[in-house]
N, C-alpha and C. Protein backbone atom coordinates (compact mmCIF):
# COMPACT_ATOMS: atom_id res chain seq x y z
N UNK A 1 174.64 102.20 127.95
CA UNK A 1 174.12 102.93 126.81
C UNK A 1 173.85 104.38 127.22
N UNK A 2 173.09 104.53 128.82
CA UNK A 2 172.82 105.79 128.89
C UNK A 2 174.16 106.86 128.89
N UNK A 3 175.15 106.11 129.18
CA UNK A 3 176.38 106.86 129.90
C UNK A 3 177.05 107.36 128.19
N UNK A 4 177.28 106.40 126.86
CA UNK A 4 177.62 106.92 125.44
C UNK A 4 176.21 108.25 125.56
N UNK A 5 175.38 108.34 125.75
CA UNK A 5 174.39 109.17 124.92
C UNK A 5 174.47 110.45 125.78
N UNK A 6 174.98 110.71 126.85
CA UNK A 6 175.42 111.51 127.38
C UNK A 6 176.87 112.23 126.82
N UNK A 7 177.71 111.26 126.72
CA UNK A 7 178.69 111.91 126.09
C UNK A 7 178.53 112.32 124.54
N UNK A 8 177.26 112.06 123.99
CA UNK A 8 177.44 112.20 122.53
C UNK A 8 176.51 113.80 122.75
N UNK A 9 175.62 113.65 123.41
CA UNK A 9 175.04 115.08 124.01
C UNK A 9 175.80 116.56 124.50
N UNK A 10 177.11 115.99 125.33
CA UNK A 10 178.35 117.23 125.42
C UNK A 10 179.14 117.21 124.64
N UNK A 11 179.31 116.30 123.39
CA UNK A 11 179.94 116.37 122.11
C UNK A 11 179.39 117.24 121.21
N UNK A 12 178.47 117.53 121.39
CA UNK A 12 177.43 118.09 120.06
C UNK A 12 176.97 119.15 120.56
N UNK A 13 177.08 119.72 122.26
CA UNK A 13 177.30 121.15 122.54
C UNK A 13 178.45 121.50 122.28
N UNK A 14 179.81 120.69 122.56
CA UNK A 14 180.78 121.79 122.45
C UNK A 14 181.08 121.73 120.96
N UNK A 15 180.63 121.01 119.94
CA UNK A 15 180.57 121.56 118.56
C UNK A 15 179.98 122.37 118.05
N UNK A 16 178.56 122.94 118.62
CA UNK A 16 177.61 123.93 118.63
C UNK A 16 178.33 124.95 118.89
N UNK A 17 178.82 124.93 120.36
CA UNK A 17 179.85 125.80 120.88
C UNK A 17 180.89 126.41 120.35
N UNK A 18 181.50 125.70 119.79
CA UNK A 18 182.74 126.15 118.84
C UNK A 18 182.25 126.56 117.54
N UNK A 19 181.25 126.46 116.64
CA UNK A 19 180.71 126.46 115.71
C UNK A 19 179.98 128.22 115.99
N UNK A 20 179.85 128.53 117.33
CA UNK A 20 179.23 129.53 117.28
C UNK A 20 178.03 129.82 117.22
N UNK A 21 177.35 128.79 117.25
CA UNK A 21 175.79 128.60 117.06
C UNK A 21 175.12 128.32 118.05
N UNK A 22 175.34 128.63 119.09
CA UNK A 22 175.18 128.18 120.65
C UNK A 22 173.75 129.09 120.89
N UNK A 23 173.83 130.38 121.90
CA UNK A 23 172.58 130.81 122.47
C UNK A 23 171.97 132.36 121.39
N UNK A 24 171.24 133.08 122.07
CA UNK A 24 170.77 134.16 121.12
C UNK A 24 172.07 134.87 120.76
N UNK A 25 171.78 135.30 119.23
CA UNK A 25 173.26 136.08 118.68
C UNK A 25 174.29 135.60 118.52
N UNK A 26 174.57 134.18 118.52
CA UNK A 26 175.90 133.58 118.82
C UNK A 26 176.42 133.09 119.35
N UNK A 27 175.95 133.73 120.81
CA UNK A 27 176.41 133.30 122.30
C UNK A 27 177.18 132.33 122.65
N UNK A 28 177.69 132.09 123.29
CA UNK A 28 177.34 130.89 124.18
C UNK A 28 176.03 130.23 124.91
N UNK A 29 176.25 128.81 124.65
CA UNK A 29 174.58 128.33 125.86
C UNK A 29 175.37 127.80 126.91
N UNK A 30 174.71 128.00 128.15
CA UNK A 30 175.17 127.54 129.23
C UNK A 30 174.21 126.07 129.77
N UNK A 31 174.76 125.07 129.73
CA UNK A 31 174.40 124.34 130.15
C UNK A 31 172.99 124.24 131.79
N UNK A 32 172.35 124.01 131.18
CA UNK A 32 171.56 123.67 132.38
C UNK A 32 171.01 122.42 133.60
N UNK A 33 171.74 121.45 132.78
CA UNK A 33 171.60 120.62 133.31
C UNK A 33 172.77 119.83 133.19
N UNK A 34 173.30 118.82 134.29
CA UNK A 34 175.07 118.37 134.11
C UNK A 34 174.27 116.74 133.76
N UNK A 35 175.67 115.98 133.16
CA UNK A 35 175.28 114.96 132.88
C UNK A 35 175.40 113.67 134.14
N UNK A 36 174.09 112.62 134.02
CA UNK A 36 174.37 112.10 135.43
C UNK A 36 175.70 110.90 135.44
N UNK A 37 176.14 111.24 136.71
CA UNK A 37 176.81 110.39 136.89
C UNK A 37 176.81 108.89 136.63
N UNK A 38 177.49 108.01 136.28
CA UNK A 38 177.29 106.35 136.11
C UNK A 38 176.95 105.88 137.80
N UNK A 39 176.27 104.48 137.33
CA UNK A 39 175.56 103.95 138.82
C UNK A 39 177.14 103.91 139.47
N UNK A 40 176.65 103.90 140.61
CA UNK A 40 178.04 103.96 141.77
C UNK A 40 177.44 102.68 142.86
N UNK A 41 176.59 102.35 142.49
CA UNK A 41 176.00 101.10 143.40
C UNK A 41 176.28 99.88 143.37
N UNK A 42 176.82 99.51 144.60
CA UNK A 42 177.59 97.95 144.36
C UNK A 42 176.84 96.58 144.02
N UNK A 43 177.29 95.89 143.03
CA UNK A 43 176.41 94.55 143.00
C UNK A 43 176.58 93.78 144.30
N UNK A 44 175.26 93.36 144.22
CA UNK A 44 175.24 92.70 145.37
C UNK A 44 175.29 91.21 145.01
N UNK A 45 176.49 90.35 146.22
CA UNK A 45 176.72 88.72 145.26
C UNK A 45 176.68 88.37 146.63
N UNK A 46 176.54 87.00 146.42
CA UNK A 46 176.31 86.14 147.71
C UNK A 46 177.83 85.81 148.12
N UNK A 47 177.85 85.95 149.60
CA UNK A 47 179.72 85.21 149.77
C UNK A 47 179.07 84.84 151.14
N UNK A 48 180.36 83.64 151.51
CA UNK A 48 180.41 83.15 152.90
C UNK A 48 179.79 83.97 153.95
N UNK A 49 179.14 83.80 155.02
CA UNK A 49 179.05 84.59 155.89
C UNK A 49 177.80 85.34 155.94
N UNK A 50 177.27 85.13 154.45
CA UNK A 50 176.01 86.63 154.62
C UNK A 50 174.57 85.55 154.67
N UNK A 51 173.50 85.84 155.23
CA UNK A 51 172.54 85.27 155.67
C UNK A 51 171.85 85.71 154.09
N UNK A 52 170.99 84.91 153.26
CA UNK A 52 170.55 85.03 151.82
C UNK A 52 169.55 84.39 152.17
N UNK A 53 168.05 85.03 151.38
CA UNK A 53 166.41 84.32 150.89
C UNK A 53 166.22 84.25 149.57
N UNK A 54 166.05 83.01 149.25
CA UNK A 54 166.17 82.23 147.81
C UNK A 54 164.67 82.06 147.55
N UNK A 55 164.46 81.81 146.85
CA UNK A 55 163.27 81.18 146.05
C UNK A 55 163.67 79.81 145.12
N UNK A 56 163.55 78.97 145.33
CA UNK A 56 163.61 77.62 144.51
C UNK A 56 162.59 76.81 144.40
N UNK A 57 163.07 76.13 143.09
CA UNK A 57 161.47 75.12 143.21
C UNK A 57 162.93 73.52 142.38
N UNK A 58 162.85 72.74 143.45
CA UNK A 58 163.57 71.23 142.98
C UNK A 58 162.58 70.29 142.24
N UNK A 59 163.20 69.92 141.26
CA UNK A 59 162.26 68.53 140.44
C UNK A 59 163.50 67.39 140.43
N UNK A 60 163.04 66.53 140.53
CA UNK A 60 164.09 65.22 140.04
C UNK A 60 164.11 64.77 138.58
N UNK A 61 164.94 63.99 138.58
CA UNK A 61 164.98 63.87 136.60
C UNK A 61 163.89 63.37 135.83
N UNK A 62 162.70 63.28 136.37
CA UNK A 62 161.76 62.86 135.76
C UNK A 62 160.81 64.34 135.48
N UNK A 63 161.32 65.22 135.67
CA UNK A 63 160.60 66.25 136.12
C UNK A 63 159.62 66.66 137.38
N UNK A 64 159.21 65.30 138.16
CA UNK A 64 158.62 65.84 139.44
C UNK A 64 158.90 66.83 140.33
N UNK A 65 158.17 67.85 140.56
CA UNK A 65 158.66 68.50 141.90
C UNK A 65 158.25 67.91 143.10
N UNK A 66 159.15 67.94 143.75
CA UNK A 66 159.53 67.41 145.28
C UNK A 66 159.46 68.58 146.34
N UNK A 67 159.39 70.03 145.91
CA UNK A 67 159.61 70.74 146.99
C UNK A 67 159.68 72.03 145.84
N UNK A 68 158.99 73.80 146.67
CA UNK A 68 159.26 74.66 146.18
C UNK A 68 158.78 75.66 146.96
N UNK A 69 159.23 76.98 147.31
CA UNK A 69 159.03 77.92 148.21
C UNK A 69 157.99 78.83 147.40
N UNK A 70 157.83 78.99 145.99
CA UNK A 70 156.73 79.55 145.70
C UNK A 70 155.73 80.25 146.17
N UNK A 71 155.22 79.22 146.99
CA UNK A 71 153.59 79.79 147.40
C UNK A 71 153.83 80.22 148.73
N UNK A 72 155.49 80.10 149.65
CA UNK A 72 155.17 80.95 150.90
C UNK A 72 156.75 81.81 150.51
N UNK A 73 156.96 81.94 151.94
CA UNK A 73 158.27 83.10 152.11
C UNK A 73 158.98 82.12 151.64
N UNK A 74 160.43 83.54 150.83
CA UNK A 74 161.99 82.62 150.61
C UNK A 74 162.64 81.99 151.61
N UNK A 75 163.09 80.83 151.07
CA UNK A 75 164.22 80.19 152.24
C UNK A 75 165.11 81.04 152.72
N UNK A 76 165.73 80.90 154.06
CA UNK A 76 166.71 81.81 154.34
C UNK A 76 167.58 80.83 155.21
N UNK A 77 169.11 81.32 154.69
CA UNK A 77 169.76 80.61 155.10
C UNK A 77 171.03 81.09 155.33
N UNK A 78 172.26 81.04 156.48
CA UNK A 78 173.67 81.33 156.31
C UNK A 78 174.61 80.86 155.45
N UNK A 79 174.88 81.08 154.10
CA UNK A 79 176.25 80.48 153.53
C UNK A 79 177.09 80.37 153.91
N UNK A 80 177.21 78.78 154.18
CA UNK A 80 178.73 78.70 154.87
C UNK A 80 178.40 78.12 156.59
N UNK A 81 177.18 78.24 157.00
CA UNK A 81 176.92 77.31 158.28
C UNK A 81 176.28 76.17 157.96
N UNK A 82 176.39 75.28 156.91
CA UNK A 82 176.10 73.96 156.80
C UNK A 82 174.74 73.87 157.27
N UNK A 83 173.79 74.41 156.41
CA UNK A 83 172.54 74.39 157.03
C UNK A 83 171.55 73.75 155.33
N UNK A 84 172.43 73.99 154.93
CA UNK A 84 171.55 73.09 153.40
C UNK A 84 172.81 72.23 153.11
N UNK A 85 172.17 71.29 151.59
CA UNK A 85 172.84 70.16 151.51
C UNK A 85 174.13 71.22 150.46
N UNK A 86 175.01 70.65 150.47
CA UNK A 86 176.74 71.13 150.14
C UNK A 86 176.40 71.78 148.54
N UNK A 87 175.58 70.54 147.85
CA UNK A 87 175.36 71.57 146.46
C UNK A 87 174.52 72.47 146.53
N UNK A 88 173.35 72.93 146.97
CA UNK A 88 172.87 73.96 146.90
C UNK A 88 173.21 75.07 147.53
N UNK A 89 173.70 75.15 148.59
CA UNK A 89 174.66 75.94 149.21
C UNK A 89 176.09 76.58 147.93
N UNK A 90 176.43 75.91 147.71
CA UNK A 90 177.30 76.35 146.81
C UNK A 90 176.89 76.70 145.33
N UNK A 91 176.21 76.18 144.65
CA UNK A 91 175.14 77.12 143.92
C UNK A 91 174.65 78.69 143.85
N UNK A 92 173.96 78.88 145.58
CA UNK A 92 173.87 80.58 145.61
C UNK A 92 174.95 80.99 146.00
N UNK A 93 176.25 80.61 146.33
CA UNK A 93 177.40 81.10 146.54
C UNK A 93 177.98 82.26 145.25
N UNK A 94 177.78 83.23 145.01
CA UNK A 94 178.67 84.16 144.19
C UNK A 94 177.10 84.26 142.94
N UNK A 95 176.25 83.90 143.49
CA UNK A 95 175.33 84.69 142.92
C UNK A 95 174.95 86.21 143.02
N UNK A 96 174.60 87.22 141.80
CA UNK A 96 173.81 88.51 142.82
C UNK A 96 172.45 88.26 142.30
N UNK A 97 172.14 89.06 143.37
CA UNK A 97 170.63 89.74 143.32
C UNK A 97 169.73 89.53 142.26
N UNK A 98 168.70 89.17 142.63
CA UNK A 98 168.05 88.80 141.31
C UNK A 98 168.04 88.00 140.54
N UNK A 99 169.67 87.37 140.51
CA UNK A 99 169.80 86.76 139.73
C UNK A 99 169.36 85.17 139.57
N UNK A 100 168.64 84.71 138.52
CA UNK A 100 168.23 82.98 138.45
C UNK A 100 169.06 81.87 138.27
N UNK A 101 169.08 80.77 138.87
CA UNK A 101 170.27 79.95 138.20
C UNK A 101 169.60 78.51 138.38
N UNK A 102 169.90 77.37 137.48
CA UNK A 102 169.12 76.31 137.42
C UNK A 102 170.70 75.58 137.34
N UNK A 103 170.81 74.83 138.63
CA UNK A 103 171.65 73.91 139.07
C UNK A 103 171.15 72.05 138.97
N UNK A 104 172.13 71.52 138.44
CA UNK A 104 171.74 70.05 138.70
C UNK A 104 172.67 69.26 139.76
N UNK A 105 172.01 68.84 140.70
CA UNK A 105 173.30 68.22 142.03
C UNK A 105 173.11 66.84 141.86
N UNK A 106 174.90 66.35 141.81
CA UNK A 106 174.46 65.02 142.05
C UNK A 106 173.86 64.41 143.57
N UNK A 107 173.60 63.26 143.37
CA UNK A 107 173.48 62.55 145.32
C UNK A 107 174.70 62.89 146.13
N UNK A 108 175.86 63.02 145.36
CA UNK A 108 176.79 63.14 146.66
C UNK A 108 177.21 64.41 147.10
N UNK A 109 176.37 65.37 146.48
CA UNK A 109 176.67 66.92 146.62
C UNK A 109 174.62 67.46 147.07
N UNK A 110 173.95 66.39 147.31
CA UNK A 110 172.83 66.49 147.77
C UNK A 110 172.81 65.34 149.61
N UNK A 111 171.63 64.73 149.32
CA UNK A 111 171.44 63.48 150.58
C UNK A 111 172.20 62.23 150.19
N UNK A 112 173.25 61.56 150.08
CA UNK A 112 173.68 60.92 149.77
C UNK A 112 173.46 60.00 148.77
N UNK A 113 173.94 59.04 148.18
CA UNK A 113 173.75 57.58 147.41
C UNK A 113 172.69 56.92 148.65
N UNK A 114 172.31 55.95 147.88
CA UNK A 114 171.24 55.66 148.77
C UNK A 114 171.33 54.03 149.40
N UNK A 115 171.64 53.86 150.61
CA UNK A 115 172.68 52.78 151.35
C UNK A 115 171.63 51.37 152.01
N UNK A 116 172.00 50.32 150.91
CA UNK A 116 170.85 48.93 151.31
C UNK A 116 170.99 49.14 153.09
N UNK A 117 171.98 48.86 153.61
CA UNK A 117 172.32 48.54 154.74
C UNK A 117 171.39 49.66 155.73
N UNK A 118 170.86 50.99 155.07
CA UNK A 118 169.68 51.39 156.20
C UNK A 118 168.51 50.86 156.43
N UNK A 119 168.34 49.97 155.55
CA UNK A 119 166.99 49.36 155.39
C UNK A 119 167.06 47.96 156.07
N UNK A 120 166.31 47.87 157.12
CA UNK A 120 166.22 46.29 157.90
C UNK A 120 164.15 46.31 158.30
N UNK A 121 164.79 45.12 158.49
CA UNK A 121 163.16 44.17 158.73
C UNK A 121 163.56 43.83 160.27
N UNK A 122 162.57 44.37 160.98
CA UNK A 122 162.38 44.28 162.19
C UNK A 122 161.23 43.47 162.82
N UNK A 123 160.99 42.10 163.57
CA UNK A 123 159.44 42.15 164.01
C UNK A 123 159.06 42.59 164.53
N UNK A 124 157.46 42.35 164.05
CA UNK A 124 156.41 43.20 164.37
C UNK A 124 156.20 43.33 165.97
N UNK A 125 156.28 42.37 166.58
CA UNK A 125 155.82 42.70 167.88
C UNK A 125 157.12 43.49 168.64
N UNK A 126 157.84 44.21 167.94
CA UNK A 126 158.58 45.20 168.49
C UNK A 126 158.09 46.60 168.27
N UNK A 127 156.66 46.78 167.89
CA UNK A 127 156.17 47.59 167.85
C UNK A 127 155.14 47.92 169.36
N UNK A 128 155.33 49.48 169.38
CA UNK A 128 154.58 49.80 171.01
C UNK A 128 153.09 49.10 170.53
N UNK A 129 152.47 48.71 171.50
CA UNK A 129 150.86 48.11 171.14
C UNK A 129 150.16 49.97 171.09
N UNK A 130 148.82 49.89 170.42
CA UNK A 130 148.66 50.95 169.50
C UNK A 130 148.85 51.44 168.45
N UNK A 131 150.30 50.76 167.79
CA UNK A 131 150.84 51.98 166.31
C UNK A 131 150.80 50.26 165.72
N UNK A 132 149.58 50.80 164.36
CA UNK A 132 149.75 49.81 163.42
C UNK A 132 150.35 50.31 162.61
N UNK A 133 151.71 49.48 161.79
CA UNK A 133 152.74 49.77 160.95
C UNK A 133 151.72 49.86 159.88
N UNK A 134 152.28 50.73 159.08
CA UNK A 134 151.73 50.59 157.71
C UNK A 134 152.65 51.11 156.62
N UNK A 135 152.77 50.72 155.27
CA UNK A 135 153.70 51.33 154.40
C UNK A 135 153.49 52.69 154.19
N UNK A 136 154.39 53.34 153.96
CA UNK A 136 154.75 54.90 153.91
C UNK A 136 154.39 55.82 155.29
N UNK A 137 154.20 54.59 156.34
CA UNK A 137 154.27 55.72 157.55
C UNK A 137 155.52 56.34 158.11
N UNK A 138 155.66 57.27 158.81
CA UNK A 138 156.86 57.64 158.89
C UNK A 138 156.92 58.05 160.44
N UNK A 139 157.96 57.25 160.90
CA UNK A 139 158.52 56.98 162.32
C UNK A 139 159.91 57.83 162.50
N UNK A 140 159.99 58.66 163.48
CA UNK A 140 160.88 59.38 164.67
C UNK A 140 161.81 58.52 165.65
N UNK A 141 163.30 58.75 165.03
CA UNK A 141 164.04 58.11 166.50
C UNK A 141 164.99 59.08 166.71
N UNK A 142 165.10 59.54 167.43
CA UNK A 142 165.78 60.43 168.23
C UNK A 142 167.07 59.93 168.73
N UNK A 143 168.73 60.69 167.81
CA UNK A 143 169.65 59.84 168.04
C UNK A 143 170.42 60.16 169.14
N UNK A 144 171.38 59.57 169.79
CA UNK A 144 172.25 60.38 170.97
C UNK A 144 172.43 61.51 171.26
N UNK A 145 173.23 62.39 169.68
CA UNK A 145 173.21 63.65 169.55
C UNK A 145 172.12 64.35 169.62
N UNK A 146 171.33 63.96 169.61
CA UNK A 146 169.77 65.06 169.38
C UNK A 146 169.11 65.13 168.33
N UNK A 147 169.89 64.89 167.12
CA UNK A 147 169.39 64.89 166.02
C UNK A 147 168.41 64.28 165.83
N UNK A 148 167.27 63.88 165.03
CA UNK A 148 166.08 63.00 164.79
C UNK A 148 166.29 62.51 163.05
N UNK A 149 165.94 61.14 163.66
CA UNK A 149 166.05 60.49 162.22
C UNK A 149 164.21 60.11 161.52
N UNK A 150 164.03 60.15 160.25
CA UNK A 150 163.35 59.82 160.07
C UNK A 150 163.32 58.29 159.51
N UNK A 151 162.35 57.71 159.60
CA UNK A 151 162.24 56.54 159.15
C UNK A 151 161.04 55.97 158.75
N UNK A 152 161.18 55.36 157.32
CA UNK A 152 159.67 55.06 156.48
C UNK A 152 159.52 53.28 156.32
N UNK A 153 158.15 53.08 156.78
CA UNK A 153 158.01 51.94 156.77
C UNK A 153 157.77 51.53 155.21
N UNK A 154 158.61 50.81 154.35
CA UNK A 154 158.48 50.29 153.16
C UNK A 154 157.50 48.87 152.52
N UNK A 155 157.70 48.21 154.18
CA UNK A 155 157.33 46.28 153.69
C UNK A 155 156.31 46.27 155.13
N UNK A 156 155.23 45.69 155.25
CA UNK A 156 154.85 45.17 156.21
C UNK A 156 154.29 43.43 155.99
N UNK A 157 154.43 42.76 156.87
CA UNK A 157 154.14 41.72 156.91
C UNK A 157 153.55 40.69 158.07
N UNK A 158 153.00 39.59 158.38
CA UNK A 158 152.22 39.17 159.28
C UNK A 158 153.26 39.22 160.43
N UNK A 159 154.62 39.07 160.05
CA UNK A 159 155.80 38.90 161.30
C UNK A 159 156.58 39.56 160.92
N UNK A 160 156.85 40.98 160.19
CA UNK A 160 157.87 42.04 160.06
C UNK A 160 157.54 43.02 159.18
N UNK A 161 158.26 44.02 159.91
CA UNK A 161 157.49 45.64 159.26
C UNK A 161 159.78 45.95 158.49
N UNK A 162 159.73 46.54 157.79
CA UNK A 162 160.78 46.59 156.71
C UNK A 162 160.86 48.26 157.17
N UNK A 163 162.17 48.82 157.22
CA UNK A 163 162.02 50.47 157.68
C UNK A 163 163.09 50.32 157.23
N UNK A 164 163.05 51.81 156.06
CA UNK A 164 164.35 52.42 155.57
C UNK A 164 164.75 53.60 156.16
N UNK A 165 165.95 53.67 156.93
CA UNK A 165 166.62 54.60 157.12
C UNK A 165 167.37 56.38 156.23
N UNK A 166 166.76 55.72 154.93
CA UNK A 166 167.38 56.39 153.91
C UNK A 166 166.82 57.95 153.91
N UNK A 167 167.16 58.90 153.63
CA UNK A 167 166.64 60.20 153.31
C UNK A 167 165.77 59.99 152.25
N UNK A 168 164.69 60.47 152.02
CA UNK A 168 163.42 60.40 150.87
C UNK A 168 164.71 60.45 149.42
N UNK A 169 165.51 61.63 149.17
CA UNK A 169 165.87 61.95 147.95
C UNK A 169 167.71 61.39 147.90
N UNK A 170 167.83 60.57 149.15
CA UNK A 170 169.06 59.99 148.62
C UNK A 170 169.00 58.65 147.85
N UNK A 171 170.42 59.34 146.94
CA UNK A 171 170.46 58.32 145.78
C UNK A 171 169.87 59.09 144.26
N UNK A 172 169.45 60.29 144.70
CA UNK A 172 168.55 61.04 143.94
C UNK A 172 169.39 62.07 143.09
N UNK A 173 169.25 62.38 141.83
CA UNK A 173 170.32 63.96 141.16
C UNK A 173 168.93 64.95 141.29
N UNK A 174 169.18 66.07 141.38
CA UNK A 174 168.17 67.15 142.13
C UNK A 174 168.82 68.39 141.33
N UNK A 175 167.48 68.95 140.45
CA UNK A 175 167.63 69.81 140.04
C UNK A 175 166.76 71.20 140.34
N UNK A 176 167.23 72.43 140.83
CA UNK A 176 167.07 73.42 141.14
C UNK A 176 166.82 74.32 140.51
N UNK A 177 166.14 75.07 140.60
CA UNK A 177 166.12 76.36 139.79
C UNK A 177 166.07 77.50 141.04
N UNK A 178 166.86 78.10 141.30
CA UNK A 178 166.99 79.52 142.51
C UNK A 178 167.05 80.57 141.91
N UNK A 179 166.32 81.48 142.74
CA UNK A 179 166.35 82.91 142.65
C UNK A 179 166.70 83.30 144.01
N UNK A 180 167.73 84.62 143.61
CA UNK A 180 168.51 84.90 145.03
C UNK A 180 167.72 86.14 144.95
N UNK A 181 166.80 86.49 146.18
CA UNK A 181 165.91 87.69 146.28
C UNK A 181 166.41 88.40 147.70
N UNK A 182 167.33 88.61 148.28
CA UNK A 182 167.84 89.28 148.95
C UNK A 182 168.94 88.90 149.64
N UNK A 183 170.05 89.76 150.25
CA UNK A 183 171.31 89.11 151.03
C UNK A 183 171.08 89.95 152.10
N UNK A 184 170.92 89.54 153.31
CA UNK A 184 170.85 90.78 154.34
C UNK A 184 172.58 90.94 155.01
């Protein structure tokens, strides 16, 4: 808009101009001020490779939130080093700046479908003496690779404690709302 009202501004001098009605006596007026140039500043969009801090807040289809950066610093993350789950990653992909976007991921573009076969019943006296199992505690095993798994006790019983292997939100559709607040 600013860039038409500029040109309608040196339209209506050089009709002044030609009209003769320009400065004292007739004159000509000489411009004093030039018109500004259009922005020359590149949008900024998210692509492979560039390290980006988001702001999101995830709810599941019930509306619960499960997680949201809100109340501290934006997430920051490399697009494109597999460091979030495949749909949200691709979500801020070709976003710019500023811009908001409310994504819905399924499970298989989030933590997976959610697999009976992680879940086993183990007995109890395979527990170290000290740690009383209890439901929703959450146990550390540390796999070959290094990685660490979590694991939540679901069932306890006089002769077996029940532990799901599963990720909290697999099996889950996960909906996002991001704001991309900087690309460094």
């Amino acid at each position: 808009m600013k860039k038409y009202t500029s040109l309608l501004i040196a339209l209506a001098v050089v009709m002044l101009l030609a009209a003769g009605c320009g400065g004292p006596e007739g004159g000509a007026v000489t411009p004093t001020a030039t018109p500004e140039p259009a922005s020359t500043a590149p949008i900024t969009q998210a692509k492979l490779g560039d390290t980006v801090r988001v702001h999101y807040t995830g709810t599941l289809e019930d509306g619960t939130v499960f997680d949201t950066s809100l109340q501290r610093e934006p997430l920051e993350f490399e697009l494109g080093a597999g460091e979030m789950i495949p749909g949200f990653e691709q979500a801020v992909l070709g976003m710019h700046l500023g811009e908001i976007e409310t994504v819905m991921i399924p499970p298989e573009q989030a933590y997976g479908p959610y697999r009976d076969e992680l879940v086993q019943a183990v007995p109890r006296d395979q527990f170290p003496p000290g740690i009383e199992p209890a439901v929703g505690m959450v146990l550390q095993q540390t796999e070959p690779d290094g990685s660490v798994l979590l694991i939540t006790i679901i069932e306890v019983t006089e002769s077996t404690v029940t532990l799901d292997a599963n990720h909290r939100l697999a099996g889950k559709t996960l909906t996002f709302e991001i704001e991309l607040v900087e690309v460094l």
